[in-house]
Protein backbone atom coordinates (compact mmCIF):
# COMPACT_ATOMS: atom_id res chain seq x y z
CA UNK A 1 -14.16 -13.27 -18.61
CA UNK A 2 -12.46 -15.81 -16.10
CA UNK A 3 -10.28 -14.25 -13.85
CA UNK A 4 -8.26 -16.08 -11.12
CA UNK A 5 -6.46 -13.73 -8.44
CA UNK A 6 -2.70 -15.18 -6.44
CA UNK A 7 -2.15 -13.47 -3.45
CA UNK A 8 -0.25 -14.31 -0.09
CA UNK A 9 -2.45 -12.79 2.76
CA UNK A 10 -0.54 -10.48 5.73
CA UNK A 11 -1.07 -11.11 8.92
CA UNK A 12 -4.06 -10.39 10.92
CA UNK A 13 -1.94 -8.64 13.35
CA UNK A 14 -0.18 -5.87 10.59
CA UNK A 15 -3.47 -4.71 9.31
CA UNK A 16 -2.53 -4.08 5.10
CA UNK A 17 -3.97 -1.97 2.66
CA UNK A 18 -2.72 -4.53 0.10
CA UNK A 19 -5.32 -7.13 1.75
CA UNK A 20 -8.23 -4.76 1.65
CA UNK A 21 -7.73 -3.84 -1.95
CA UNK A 22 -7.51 -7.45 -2.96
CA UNK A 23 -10.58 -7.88 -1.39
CA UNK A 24 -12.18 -5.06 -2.71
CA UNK A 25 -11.11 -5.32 -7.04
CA UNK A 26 -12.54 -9.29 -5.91
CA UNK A 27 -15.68 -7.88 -4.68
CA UNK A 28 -15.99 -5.20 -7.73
CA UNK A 29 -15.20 -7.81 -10.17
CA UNK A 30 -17.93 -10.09 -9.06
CA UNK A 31 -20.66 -7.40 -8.99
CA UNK A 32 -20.06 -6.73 -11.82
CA UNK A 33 -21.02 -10.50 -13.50
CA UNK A 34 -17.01 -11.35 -13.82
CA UNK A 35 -16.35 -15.23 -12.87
CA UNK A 36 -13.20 -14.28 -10.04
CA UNK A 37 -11.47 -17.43 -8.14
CA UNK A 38 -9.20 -17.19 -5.44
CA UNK A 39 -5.56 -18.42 -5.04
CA UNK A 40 -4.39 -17.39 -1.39
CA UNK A 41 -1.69 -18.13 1.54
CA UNK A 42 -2.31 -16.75 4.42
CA UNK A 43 0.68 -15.41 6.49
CA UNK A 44 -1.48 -16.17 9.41
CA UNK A 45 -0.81 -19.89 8.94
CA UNK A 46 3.07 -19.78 9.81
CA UNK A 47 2.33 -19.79 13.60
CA UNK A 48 1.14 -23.06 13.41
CA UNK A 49 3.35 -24.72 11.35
CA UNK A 50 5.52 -27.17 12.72
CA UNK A 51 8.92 -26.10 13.57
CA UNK A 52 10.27 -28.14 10.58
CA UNK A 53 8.06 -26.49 8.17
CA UNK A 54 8.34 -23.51 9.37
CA UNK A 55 12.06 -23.33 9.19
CA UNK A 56 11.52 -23.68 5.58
CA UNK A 57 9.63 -20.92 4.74
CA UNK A 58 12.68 -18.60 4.31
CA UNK A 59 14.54 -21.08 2.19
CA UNK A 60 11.14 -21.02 0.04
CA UNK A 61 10.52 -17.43 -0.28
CA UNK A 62 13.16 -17.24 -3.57
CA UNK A 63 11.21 -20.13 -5.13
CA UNK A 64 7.98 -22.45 -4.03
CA UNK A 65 7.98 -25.37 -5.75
CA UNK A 66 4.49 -26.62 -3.77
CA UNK A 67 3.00 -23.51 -4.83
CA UNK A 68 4.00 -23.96 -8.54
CA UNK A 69 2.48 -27.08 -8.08
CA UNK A 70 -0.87 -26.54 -6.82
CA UNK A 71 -1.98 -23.90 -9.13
CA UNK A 72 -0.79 -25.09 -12.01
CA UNK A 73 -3.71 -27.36 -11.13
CA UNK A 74 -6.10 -24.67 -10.06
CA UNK A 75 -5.34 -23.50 -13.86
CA UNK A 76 -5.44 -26.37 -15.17
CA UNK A 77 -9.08 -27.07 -13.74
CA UNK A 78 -10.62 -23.04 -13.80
CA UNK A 79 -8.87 -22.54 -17.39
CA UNK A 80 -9.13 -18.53 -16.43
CA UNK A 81 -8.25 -16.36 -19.63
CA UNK A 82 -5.97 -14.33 -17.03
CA UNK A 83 -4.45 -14.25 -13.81
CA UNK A 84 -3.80 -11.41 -11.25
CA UNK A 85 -0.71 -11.35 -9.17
CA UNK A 86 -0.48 -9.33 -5.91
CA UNK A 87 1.38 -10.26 -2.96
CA UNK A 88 3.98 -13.33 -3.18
CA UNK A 89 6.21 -13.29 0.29
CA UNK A 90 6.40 -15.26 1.96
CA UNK A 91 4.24 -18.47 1.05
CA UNK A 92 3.51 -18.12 -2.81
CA UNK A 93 7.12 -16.88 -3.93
CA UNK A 94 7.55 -16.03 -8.13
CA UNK A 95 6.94 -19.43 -8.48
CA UNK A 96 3.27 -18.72 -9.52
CA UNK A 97 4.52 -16.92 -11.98
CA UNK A 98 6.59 -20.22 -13.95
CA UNK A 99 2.74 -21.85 -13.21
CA UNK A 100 1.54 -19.46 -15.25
CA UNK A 101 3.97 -19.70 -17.74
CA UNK A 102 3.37 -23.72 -17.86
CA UNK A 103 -0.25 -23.50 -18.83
CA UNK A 104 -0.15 -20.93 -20.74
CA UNK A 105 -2.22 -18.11 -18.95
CA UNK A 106 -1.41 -14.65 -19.12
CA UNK A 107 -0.19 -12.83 -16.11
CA UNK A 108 -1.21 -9.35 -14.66
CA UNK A 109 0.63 -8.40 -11.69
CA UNK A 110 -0.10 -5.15 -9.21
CA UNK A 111 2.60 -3.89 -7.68
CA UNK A 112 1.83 -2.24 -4.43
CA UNK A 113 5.41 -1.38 -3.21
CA UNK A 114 9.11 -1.53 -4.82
CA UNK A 115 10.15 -5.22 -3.86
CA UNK A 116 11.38 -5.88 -7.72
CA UNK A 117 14.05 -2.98 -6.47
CA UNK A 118 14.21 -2.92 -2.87
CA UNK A 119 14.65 -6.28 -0.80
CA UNK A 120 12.22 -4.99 1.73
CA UNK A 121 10.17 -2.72 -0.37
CA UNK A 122 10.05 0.25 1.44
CA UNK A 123 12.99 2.06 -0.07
CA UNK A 124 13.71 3.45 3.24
CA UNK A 125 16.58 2.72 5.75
CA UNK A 126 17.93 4.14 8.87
CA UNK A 127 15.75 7.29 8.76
CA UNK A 128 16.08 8.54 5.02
CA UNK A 129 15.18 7.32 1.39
CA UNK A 130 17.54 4.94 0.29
CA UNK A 131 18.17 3.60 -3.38
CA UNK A 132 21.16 1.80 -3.07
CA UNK A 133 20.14 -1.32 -4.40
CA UNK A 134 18.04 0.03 -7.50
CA UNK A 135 19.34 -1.07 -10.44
CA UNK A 136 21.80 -3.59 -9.05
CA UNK A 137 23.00 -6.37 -6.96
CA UNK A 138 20.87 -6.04 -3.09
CA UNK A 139 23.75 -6.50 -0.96
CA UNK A 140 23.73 -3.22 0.55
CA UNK A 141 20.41 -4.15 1.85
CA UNK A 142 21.88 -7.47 3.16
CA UNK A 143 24.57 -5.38 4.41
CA UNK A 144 22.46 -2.81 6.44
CA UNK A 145 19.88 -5.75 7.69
CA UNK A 146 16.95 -4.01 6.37
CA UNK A 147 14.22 -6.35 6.73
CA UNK A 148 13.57 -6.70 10.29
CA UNK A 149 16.86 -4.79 11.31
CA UNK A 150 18.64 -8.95 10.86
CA UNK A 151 20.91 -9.70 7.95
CA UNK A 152 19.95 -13.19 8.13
CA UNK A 153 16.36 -12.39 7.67
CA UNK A 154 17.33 -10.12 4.54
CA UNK A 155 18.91 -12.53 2.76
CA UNK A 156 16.08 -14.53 1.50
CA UNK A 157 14.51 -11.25 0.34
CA UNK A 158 17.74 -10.28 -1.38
CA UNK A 159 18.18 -13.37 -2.85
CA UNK A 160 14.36 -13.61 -3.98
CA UNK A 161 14.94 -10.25 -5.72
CA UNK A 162 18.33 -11.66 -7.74
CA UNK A 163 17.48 -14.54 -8.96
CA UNK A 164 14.02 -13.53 -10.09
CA UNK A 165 14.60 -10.20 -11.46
CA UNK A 166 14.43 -11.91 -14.97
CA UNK A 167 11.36 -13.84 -14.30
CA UNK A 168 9.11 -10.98 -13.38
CA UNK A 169 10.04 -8.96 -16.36
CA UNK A 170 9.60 -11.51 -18.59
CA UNK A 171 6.91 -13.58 -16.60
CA UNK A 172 4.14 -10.78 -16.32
CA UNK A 173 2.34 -9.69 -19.40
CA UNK A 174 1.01 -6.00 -17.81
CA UNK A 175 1.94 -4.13 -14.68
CA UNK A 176 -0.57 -2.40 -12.89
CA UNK A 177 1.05 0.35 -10.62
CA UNK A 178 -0.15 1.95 -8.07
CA UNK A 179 0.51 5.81 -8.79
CA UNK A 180 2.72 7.40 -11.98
CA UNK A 181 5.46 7.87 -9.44
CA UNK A 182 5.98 4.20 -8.58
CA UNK A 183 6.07 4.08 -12.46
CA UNK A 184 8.42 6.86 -13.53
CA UNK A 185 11.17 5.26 -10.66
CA UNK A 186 10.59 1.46 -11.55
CA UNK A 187 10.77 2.52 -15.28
CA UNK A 188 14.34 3.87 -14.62
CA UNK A 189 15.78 1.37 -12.91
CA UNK A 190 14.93 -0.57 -16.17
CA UNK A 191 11.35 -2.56 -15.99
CA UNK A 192 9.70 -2.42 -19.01
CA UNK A 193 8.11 1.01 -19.56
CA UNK A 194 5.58 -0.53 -22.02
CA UNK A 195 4.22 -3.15 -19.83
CA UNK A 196 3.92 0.01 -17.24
CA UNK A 197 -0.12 1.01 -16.83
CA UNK A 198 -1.09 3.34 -13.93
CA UNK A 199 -3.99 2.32 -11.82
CA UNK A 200 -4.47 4.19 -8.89
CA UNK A 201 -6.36 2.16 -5.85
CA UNK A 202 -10.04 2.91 -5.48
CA UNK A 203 -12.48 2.81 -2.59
CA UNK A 204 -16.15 2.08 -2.13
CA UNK A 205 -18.29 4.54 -1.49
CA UNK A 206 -19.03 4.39 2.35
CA UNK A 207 -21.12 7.10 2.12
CA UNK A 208 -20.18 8.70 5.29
CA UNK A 209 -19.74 12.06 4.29
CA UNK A 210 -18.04 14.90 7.24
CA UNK A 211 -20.87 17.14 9.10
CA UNK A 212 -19.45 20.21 10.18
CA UNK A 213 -16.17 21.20 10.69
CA UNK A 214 -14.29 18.19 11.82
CA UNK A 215 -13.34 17.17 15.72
CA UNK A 216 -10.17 16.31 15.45
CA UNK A 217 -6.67 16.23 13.01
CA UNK A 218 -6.52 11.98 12.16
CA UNK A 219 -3.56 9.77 11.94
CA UNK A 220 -5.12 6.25 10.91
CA UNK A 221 -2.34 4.06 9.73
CA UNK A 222 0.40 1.63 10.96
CA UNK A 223 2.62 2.88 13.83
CA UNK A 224 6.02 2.84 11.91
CA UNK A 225 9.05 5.14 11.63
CA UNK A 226 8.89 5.62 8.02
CA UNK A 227 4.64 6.10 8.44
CA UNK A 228 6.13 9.64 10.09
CA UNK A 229 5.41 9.07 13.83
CA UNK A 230 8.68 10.71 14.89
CA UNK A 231 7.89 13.59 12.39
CA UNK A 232 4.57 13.74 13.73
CA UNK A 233 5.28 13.85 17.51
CA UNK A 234 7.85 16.32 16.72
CA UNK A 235 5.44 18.57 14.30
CA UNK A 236 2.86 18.67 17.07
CA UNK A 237 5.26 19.74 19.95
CA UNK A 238 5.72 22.96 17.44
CA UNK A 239 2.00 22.91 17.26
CA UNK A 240 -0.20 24.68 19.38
CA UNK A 241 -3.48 24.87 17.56
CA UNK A 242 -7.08 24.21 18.53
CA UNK A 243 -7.48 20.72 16.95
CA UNK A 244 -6.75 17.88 19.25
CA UNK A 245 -4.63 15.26 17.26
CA UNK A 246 -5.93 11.38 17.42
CA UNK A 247 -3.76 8.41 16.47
CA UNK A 248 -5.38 5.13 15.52
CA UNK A 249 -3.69 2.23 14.36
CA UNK A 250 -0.89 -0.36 15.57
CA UNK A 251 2.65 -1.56 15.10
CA UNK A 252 6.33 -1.19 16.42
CA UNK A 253 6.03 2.16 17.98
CA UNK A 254 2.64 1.53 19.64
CA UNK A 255 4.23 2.21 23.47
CA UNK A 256 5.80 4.54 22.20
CA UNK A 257 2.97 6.45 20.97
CA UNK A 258 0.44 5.81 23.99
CA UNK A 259 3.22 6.66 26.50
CA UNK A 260 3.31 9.98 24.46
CA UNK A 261 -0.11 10.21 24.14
CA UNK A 262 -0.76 9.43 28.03
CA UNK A 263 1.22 12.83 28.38
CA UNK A 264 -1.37 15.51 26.45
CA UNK A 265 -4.41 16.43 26.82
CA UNK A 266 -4.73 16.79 23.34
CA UNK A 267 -3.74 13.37 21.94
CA UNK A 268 -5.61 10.30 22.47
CA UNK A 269 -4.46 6.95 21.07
CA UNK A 270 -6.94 4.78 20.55
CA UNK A 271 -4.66 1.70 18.73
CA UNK A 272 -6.22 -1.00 16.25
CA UNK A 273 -10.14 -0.29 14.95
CA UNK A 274 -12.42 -2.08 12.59
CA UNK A 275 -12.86 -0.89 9.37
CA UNK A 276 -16.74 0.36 10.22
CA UNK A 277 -14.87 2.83 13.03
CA UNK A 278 -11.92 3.93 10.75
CA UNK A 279 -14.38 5.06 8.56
CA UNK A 280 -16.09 6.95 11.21
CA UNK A 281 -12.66 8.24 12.38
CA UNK A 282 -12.25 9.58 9.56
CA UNK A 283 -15.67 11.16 8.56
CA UNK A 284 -15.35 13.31 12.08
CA UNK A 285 -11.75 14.58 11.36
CA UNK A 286 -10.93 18.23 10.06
CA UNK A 287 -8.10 16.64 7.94
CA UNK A 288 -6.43 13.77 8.04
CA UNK A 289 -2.73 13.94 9.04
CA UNK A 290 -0.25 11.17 6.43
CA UNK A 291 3.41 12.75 7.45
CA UNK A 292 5.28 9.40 5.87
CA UNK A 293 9.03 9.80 5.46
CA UNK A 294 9.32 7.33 3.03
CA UNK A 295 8.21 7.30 -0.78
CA UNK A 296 4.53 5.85 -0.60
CA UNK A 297 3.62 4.14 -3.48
CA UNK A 298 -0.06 4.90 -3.00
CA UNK A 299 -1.83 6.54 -0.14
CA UNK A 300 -5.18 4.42 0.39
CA UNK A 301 -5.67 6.85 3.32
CA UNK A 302 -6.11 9.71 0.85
CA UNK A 303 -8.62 8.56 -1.26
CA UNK A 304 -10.90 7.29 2.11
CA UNK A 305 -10.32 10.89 3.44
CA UNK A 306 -11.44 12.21 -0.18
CA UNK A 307 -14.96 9.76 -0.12
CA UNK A 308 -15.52 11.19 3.28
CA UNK A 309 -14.86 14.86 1.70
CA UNK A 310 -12.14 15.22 4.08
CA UNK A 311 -8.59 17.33 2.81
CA UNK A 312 -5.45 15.68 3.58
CA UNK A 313 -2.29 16.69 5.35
CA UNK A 314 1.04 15.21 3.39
CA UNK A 315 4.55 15.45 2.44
CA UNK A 316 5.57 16.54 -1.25
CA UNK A 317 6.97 13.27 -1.96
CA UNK A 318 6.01 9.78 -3.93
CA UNK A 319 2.35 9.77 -4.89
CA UNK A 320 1.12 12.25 -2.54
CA UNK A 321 2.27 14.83 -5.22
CA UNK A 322 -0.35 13.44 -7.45
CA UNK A 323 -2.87 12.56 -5.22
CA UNK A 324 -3.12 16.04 -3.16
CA UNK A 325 -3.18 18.95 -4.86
CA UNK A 326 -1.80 21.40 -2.83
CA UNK A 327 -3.78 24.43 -1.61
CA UNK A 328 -6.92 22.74 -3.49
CA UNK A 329 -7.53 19.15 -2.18
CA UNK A 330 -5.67 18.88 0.79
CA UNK A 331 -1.67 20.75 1.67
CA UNK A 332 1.39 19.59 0.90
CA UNK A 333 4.78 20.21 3.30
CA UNK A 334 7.92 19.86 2.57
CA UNK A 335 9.09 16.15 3.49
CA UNK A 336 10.40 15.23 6.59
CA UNK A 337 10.62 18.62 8.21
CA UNK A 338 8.67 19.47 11.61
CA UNK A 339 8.40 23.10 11.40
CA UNK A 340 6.42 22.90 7.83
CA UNK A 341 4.32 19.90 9.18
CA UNK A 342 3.03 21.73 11.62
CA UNK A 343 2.28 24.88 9.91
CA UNK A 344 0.40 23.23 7.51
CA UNK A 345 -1.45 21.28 10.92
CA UNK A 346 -2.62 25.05 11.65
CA UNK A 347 -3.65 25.78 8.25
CA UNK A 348 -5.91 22.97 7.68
CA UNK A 349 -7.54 24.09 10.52
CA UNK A 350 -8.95 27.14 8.77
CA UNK A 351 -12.62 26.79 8.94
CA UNK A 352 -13.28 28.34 5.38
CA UNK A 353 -10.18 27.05 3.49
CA UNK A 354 -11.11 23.31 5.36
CA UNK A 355 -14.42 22.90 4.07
CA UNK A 356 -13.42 24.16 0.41
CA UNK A 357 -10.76 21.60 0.25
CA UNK A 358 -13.26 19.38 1.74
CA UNK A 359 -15.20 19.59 -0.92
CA UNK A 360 -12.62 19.30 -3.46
CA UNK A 361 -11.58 16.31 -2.54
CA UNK A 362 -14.96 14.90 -2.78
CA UNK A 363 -15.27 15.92 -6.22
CA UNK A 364 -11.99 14.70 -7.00
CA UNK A 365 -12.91 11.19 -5.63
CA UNK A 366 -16.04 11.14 -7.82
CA UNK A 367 -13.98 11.66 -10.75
CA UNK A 368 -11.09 9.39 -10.22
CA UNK A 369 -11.10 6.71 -7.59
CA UNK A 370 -14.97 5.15 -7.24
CA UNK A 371 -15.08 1.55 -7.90
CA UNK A 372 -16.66 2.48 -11.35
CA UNK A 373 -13.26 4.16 -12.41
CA UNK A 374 -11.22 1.50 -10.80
CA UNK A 375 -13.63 -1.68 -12.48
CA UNK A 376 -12.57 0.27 -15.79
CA UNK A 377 -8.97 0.28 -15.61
CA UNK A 378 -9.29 -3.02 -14.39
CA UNK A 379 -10.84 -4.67 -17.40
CA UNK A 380 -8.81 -2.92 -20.01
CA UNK A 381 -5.43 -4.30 -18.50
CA UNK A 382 -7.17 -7.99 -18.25
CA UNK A 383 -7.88 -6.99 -21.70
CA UNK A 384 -4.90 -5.80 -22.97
CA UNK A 385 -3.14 -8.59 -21.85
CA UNK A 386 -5.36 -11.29 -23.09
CA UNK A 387 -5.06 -9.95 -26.59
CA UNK A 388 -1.25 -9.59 -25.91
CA UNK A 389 -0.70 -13.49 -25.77
């Protein structure tokens, strides 16, 4: 099997889960004899476009006509029996997907967030969940400014959504998402429930398995308001429990965080690691702490916590509800509320209960989310839509 993946790289700087699971199905798939080609823009590369070009790249994010271009020819020269589609904004655009179309090649595309619904993705604005645009035209989005708080910068995504709403229903042969409760809402606001296949994210094993107890309660992730940093800070001040709480990661609300931090003894802030020292992070925590306001698709987080045989902390919302099972793997608190966050902060912190949930979420990793189980699902959607054409 020939398999040829499109994806538009984020930036170095915003550190994305979407780029390391790219990486790692490309990595799987050629271990395991499969002949995988890349087809990638990197977001990285807009800094150094000239100011011409890089005016352009908004007007292009609807529709890429360079991009259609160039891998029609890739196709035309790899002939791969399918293509994977992951990322598109800003650089790629649907475009690929009319490429595809052109020579024939059918298309699987993941889809990590809920940009065929949601201009920005996120379903999130001004604090709360917000549907507003599922299931019809985005101008509340455009309205409200909700990519990068501008309405000027929305508008591209709005119009990207629009007037190629049609083109990824009818342009992509099988859907791969990310947890059942991506599927069940993108299913009711009217994507094709047939084309619909779950496939959770895996992880290698790192094999760093926890020693001991666990140091510390984690937060690993990007420093957002919808990640549940408010929440958080809030949670802890209700706290009061042995575990000191460490934060690692970067993004809008890093001052914020280190100011806060910079105030505790028992925070510490330690920003932006490697992926060798999240790992680490993570295989010395008692739990690790995911208090996101917003409806994740996916929680890669989780399933690194469960190869480490760590339980999580999380809200009962979005795919946390399938991923922790409360009581058993990890706890579950009722979203967005600080008093409930924090009880369950002291609860994890039971020695006995902690290291039975520890290892429940080890076994649970084993049987769902190696690379074994995720190389499976893999190959029976390429399959499935091969024989579909």
């Amino acid at each position: 099997m020939r398999v040829l993946v499109v994806h538009n790289r984020y930036r170095s700087e915003q550190p994305s889960g979407e780029n390391n699971v790219v990486d790692a199905e490309v990595a799987l798939l050629a271990s395991a004899g499969i002949d995988v080609q890349r087809f990638e823009r990197h977001s990285d590369d807009i800094a150094s476009m000239p100011l011409t070009r890089k005016a352009l790249v908004p007007l292009q994010v609807p529709w890429n006509r360079a991009s259609r271009t160039a891998l029609r020819a890739q196709l035309r020269r790899e002939r791969p029996d399918v293509v994977h589609v992951h990322n598109t904004f800003p650089l790629l655009s649907p475009s690929v997907l009319a490429a595809c179309a052109d020579e024939r090649v059918p298309v699987v595309a993941t889809l990590h967030n809920y940009g065929l619904v949601c201009p920005p993705g996120t379903l999130y604005r001004d604090g709360r969940i917000c549907t507003d645009c599922v299931g019809g035209l985005p101008v509340p989005a455009v309205r409200h400014g909700c990519y990068r708080d501008s309405a000027a910068a929305t508008v591209p995504m709005a119009v990207n959504l629009l007037v190629n709403r049609d083109r990824w229903r009818t342009g992509v042969t099988r859907f791969f998402c990310i947890s059942d409760a991506q599927r069940r809402l993108l299913v009711d606001a009217g994507l094709p429930a047939e084309r619909m296949t779950v496939k959770h994210n895996f992880v290698p094993d790192e094999g760093r398995l926890r020693v001991g107890e666990g140091e510390h309660l984690l937060f690993l992730g990007r420093l957002t308001e919808e990640k549940g940093i408010p929440l958080l800070k809030a949670a802890w001040e209700q706290y009061a429990g042995k575990l000191p709480l460490l934060i690692a990661g970067t993004g809008p609300l890093s001052d914020d965080v280190a100011a806060w931090a910079s105030t505790r003894e028992d925070v510490s802030y330690v920003g932006l690691q490697d992926r060798a020292s999240c790992h680490e992070l993570i295989a010395r925590a008692a739990a690790v702490v995911v208090p996101s306001t917003w409806l994740e698709a996916f929680g890669l987080v989780v399933v690194e916590a469960m190869a480490a045989g760590v339980p999580t902390v999380a809200p009962a919302h979005g795919a946390f509800e399938e991923l922790v099972t409360d009581g058993v793997t990890g706890l579950l608190h009722t979203p967005g509320d600080a008093a409930a966050l924090a009880d369950s902060l002291r609860e994890v912190a039971d020695a006995e209960l902690n290291q039975k949930m520890g290892e429940a979420a080890r076994q649970r990793y084993e049987a769902d989310f190696t690379p074994e189980a995720g190389l499976k699902r893999l190959l029976e959607g390429y399959e499935e839509a091969i024989s579909a054409v």
